[in-house]
PDB file of N, CA and C in Angstrom:
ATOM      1  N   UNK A   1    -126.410 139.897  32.352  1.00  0.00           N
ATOM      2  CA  UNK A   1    -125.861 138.981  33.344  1.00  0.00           C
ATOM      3  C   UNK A   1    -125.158 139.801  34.429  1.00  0.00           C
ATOM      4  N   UNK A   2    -125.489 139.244  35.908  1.00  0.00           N
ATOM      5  CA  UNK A   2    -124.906 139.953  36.555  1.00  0.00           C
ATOM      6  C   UNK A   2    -123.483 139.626  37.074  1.00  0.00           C
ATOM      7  N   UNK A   3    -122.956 139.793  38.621  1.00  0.00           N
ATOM      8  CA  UNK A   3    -121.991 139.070  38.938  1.00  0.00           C
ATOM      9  C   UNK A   3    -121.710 139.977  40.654  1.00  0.00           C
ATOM     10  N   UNK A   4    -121.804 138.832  41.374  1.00  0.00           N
ATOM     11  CA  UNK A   4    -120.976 139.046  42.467  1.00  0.00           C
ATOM     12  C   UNK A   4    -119.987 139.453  43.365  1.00  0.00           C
ATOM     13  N   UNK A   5    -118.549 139.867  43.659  1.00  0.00           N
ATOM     14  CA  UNK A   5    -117.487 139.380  43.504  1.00  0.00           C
ATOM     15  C   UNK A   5    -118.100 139.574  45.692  1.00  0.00           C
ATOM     16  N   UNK A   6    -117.473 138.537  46.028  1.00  0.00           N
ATOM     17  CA  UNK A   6    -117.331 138.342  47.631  1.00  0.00           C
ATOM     18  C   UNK A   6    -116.115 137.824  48.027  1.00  0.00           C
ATOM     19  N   UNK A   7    -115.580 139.163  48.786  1.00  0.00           N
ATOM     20  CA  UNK A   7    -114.004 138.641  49.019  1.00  0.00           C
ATOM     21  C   UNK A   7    -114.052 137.989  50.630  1.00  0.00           C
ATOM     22  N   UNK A   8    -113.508 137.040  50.937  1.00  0.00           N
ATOM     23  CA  UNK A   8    -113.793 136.406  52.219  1.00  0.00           C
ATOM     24  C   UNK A   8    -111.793 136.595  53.034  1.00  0.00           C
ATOM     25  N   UNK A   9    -111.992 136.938  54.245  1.00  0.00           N
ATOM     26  CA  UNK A   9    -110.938 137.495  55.103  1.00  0.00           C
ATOM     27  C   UNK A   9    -109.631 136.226  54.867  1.00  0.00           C
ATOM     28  N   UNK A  10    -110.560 134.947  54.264  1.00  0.00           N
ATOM     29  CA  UNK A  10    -109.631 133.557  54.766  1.00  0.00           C
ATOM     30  C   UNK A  10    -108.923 133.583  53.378  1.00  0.00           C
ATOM     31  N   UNK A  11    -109.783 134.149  51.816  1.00  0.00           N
ATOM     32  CA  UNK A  11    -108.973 133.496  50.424  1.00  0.00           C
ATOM     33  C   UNK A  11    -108.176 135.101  50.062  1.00  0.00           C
ATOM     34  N   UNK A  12    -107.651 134.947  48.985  1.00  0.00           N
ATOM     35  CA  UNK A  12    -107.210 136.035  47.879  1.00  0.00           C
ATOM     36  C   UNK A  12    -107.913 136.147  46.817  1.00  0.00           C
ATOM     37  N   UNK A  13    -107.916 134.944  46.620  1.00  0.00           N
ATOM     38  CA  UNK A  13    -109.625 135.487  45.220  1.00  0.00           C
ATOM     39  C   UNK A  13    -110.438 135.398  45.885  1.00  0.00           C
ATOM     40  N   UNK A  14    -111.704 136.278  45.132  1.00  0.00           N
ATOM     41  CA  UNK A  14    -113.297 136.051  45.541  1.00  0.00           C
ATOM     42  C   UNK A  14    -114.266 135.278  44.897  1.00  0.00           C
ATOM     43  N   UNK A  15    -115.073 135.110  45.615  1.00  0.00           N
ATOM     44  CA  UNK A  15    -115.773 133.841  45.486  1.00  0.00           C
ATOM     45  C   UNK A  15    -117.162 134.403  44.913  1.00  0.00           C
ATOM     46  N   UNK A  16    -117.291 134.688  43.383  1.00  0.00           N
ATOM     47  CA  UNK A  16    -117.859 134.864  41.780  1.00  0.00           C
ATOM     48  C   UNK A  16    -119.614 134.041  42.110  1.00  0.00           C
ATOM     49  N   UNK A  17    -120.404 134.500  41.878  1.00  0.00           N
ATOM     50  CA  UNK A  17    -121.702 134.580  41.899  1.00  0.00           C
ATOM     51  C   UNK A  17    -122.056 135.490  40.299  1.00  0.00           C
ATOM     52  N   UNK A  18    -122.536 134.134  39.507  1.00  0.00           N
ATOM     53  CA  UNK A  18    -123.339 135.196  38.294  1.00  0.00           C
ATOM     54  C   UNK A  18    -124.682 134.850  37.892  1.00  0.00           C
ATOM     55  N   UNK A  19    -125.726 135.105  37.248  1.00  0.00           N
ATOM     56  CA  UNK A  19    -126.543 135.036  37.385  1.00  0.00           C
ATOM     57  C   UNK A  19    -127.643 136.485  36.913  1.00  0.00           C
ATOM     58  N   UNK A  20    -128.703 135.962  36.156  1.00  0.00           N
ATOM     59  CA  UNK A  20    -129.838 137.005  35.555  1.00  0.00           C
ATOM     60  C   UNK A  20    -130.081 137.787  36.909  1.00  0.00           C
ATOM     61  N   UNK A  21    -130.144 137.763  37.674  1.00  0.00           N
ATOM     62  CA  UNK A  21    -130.324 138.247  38.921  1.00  0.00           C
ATOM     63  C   UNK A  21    -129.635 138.005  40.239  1.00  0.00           C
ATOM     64  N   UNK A  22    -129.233 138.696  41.259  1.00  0.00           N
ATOM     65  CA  UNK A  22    -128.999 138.635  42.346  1.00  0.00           C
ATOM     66  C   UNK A  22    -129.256 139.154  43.604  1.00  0.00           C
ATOM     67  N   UNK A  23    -129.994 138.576  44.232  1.00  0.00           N
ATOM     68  CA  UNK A  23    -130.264 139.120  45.959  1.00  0.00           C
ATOM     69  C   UNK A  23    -129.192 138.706  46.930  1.00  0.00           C
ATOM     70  N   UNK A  24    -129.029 139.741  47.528  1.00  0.00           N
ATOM     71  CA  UNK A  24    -128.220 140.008  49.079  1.00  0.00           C
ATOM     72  C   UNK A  24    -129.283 140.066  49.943  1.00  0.00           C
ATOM     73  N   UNK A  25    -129.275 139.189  51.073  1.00  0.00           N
ATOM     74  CA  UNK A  25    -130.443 139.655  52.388  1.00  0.00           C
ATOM     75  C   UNK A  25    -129.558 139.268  53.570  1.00  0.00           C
ATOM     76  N   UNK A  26    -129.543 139.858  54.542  1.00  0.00           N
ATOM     77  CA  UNK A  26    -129.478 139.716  55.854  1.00  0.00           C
ATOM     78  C   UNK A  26    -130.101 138.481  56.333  1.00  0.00           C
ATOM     79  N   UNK A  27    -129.385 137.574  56.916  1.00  0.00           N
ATOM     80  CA  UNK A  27    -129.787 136.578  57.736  1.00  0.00           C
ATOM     81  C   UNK A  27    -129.461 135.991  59.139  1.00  0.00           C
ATOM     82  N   UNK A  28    -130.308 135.862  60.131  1.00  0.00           N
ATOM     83  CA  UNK A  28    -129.400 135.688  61.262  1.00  0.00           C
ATOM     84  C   UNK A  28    -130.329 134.010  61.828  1.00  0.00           C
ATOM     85  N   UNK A  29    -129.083 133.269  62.453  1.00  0.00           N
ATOM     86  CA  UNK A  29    -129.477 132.091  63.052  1.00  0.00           C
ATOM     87  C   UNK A  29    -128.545 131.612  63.711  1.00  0.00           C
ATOM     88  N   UNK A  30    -129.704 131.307  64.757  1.00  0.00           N
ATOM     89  CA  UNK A  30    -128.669 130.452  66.173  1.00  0.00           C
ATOM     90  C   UNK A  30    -127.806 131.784  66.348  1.00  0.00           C
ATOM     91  N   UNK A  31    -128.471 132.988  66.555  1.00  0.00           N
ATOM     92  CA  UNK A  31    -127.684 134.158  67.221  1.00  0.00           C
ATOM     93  C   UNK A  31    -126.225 134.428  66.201  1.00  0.00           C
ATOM     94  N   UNK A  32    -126.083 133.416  64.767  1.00  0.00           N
ATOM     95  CA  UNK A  32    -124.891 134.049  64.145  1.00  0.00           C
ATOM     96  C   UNK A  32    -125.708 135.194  62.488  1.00  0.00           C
ATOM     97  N   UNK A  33    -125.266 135.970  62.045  1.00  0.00           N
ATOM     98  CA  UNK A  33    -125.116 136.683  61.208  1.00  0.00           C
ATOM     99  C   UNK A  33    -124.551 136.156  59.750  1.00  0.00           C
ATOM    100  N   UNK A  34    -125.781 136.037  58.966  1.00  0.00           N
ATOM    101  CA  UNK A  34    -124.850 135.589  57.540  1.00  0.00           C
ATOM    102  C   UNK A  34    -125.726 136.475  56.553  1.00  0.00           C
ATOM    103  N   UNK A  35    -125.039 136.282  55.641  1.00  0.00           N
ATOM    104  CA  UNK A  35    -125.537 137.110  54.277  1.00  0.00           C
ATOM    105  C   UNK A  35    -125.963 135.793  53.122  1.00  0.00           C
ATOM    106  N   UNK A  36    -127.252 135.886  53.073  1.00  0.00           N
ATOM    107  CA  UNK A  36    -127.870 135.302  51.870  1.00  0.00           C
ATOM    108  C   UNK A  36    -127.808 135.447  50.945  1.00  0.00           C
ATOM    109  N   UNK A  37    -127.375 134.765  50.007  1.00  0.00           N
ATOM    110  CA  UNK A  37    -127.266 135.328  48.296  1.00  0.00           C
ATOM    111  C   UNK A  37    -127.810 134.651  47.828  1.00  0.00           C
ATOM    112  N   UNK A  38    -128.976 134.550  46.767  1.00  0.00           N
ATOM    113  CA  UNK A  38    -129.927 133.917  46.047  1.00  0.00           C
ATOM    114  C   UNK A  38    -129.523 134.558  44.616  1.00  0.00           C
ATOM    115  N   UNK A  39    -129.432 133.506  44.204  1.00  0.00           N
ATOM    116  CA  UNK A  39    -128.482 134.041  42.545  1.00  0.00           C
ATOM    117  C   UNK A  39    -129.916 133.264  41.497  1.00  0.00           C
ATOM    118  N   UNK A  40    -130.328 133.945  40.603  1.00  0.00           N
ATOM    119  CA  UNK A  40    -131.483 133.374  39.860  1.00  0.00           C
ATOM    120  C   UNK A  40    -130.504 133.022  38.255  1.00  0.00           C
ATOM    121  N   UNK A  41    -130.533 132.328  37.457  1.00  0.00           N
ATOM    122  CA  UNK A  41    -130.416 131.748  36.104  1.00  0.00           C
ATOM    123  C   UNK A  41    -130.782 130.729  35.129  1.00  0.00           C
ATOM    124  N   UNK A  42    -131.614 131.095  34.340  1.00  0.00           N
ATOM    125  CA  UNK A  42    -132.673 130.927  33.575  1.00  0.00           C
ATOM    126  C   UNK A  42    -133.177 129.938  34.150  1.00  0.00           C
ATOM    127  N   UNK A  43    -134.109 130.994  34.842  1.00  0.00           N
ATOM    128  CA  UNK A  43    -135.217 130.190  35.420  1.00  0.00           C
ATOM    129  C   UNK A  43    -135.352 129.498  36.914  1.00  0.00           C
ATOM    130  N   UNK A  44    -133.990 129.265  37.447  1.00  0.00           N
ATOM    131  CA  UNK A  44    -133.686 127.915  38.058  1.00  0.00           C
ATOM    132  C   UNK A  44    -133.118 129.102  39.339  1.00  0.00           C
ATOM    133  N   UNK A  45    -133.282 128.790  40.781  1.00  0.00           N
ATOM    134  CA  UNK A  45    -132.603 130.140  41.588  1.00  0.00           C
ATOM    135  C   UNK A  45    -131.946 128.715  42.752  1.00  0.00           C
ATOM    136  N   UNK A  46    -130.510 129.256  42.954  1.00  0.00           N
ATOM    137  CA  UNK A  46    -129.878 128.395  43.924  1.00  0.00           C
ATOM    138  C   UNK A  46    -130.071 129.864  45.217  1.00  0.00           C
ATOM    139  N   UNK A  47    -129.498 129.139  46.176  1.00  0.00           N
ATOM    140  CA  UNK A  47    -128.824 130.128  47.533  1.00  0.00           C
ATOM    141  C   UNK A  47    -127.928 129.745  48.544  1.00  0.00           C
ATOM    142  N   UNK A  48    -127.320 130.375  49.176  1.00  0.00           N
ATOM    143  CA  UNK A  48    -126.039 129.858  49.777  1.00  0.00           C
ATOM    144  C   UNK A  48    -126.003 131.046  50.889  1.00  0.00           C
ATOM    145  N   UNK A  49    -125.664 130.631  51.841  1.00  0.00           N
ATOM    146  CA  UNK A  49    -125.281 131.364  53.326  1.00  0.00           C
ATOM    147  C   UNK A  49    -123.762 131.717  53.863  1.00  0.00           C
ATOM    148  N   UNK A  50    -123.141 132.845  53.700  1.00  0.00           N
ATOM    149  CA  UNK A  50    -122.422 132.949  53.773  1.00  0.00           C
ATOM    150  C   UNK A  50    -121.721 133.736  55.392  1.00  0.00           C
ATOM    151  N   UNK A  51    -120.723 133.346  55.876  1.00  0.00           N
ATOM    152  CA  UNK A  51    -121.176 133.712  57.689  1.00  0.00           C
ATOM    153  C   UNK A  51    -120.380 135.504  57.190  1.00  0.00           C
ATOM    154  N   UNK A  52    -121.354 136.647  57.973  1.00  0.00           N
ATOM    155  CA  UNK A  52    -121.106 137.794  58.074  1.00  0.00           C
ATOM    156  C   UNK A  52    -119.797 138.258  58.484  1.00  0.00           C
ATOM    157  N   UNK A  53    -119.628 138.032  59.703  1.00  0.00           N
ATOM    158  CA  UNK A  53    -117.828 138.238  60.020  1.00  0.00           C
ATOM    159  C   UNK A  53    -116.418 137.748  59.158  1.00  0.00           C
ATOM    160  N   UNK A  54    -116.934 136.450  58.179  1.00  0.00           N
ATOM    161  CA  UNK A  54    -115.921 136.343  57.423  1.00  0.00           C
ATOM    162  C   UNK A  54    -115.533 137.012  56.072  1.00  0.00           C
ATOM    163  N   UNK A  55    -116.784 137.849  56.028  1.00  0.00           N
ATOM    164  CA  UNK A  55    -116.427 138.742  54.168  1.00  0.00           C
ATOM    165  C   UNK A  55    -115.441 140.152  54.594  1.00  0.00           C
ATOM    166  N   UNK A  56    -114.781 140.367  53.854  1.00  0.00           N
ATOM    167  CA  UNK A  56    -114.434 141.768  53.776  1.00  0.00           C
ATOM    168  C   UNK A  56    -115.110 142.699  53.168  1.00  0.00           C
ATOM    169  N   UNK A  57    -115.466 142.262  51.531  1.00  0.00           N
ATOM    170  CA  UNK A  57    -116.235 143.379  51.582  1.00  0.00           C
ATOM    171  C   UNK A  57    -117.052 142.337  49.728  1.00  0.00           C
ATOM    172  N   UNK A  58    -118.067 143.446  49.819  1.00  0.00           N
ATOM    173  CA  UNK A  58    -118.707 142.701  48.455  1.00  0.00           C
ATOM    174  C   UNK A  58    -119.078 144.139  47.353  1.00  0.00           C
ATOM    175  N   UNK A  59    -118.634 143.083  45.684  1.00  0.00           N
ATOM    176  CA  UNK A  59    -118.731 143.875  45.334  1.00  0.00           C
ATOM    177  C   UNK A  59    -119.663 143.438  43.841  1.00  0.00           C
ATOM    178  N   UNK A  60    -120.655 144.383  43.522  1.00  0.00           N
ATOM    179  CA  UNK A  60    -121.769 143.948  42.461  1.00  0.00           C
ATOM    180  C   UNK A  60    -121.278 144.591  40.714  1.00  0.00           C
ATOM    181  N   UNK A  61    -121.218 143.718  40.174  1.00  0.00           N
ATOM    182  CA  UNK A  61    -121.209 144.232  38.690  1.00  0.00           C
ATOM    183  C   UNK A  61    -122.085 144.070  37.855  1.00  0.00           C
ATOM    184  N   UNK A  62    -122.329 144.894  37.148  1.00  0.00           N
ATOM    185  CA  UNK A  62    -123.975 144.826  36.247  1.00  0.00           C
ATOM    186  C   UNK A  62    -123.337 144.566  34.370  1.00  0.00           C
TER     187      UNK A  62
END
C-alpha cells in the first residue's frame, strides 16, 4: 500500500492519498496548472485535481 502525503500552503495537515498505486501527472487547463493524482485500490481508480500553486511540497511513501 502506498500513500501520498500533499501539504497545501492553506492547511497544517496534509491531505493523505493511499492506495495499491499512485500517479502524479502534470495537468494544465484554462491556462491554470494542477497536479493530477489518480490513486488505484482494488481494482477501482478515483482522481482528483489539485491547483499547482497551492501545494508546498509532496511527499510519497512506499
Amino acid at each position: 500500500m502506498m500513500e501520498l502525503h500533499i501539504f497545501l500552503k492553506t492547511q497544517t495537515e496534509p491531505v493523505i492519498y493511499r492506495g495499491d498505486r499512485i500517479d502524479v501527472l502534470d495537468f494544465e487547463m484554462n491556462g491554470i496548472k494542477y497536479k493530477q493524482i489518480r490513486y488505484f485500490r482494488k481494482g477501482f481508480s478515483k482522481s482528483e485535481l489539485v491547483e499547482d500553486q497551492g501545494i508546498s511540497k509532496i511527499v510519497r511513501k512506499e
